[in-house]
N, C-alpha and C. Protein backbone atom coordinates (compact mmCIF):
# COMPACT_ATOMS: atom_id res chain seq x y z
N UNK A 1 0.82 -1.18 0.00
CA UNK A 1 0.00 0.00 0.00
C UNK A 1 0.87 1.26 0.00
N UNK A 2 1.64 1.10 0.76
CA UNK A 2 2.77 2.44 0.46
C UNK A 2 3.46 2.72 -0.58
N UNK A 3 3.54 2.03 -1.62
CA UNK A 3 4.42 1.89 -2.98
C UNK A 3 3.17 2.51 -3.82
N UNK A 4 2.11 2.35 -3.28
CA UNK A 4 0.82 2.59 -4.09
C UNK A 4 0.57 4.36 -4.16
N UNK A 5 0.83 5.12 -2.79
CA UNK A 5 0.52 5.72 -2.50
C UNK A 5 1.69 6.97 -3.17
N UNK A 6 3.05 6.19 -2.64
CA UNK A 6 4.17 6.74 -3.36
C UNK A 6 3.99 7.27 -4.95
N UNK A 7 3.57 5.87 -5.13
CA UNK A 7 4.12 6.26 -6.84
C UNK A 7 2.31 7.16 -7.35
N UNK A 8 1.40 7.11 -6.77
CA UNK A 8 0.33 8.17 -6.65
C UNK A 8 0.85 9.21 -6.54
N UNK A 9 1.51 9.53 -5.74
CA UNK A 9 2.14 10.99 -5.29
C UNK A 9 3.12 11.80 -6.29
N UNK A 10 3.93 10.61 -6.80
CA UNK A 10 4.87 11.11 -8.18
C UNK A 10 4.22 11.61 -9.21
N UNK A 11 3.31 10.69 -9.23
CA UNK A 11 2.20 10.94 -10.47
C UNK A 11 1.77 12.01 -10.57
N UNK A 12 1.31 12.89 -9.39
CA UNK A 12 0.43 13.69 -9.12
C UNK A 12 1.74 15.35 -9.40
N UNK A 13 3.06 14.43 -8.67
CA UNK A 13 3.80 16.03 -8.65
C UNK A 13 4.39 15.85 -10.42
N UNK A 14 4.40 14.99 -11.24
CA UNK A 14 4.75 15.18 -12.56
C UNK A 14 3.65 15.83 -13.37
N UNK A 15 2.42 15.67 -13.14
CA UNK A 15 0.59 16.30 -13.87
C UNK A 15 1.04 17.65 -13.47
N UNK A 16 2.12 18.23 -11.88
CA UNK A 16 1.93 19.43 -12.04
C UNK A 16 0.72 19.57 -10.65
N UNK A 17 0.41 18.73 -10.13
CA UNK A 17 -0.91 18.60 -9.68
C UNK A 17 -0.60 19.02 -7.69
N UNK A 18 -1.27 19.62 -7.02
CA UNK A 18 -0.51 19.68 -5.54
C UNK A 18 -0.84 19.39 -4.54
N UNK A 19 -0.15 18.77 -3.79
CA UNK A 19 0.34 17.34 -3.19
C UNK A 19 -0.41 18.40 -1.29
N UNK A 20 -1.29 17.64 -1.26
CA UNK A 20 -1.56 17.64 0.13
C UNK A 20 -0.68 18.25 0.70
N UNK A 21 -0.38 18.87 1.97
CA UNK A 21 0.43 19.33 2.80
C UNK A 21 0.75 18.18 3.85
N UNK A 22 -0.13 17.31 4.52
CA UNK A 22 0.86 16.11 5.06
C UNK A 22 1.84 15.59 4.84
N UNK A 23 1.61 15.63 3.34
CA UNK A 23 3.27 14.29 2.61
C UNK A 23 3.96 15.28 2.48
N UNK A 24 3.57 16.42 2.49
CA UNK A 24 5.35 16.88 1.98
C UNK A 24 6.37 16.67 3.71
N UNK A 25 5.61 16.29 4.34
CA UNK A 25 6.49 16.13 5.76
C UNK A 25 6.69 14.38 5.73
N UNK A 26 7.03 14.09 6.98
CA UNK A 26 7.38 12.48 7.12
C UNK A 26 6.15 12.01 7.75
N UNK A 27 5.66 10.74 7.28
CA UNK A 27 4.10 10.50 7.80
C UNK A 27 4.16 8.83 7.56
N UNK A 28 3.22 8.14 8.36
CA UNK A 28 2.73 7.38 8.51
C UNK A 28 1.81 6.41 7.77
N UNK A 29 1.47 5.82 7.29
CA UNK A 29 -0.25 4.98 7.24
C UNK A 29 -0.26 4.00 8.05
N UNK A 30 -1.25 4.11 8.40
CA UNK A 30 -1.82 2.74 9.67
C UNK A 30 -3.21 2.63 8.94
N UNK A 31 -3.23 1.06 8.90
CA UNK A 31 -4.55 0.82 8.32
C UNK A 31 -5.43 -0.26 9.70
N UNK A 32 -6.69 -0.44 9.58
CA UNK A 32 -7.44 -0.93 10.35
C UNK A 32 -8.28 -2.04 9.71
N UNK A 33 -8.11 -3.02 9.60
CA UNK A 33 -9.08 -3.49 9.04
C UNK A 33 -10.12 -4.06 9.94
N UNK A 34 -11.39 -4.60 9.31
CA UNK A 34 -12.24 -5.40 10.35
C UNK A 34 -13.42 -6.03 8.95
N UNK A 35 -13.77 -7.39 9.77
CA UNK A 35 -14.33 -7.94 8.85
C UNK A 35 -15.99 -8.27 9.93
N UNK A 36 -16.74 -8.99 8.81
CA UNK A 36 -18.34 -8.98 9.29
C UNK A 36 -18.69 -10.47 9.16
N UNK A 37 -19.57 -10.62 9.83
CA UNK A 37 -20.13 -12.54 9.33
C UNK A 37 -21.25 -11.73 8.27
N UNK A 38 -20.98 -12.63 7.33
CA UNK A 38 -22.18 -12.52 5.57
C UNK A 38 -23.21 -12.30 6.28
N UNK A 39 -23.63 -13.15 7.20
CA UNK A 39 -25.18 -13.15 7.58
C UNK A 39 -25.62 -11.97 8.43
N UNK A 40 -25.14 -11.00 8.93
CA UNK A 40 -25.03 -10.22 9.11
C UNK A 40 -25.46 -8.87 8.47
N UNK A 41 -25.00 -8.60 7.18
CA UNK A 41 -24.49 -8.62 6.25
C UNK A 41 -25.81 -8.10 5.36
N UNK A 42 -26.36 -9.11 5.08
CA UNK A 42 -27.65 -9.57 4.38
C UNK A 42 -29.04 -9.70 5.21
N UNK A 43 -29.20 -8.86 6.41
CA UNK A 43 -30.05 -9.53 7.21
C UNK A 43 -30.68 -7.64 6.98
């Protein structure tokens, strides 16, 4: 996910395009996941 985000970011400063103010500093991602029972779900 970070390679994802990276090469998003290149992308964005080659279009010319401007880059959030977080990334231009040193930062993080933390992701969270969580999952559900189907039946749940569908109810």
């Amino acid at each position: 996910m970070n390679e994802a985000v990276e090469f998003h970011l290149e992308g964005m400063c080659e279009d010319g395009d401007e880059i959030p103010d977080i990334f231009n500093s040193e930062y993080e991602l933390s992701f969270r996941f969580d999952s559900c029972n189907q039946s749940s779900v569908n109810s």
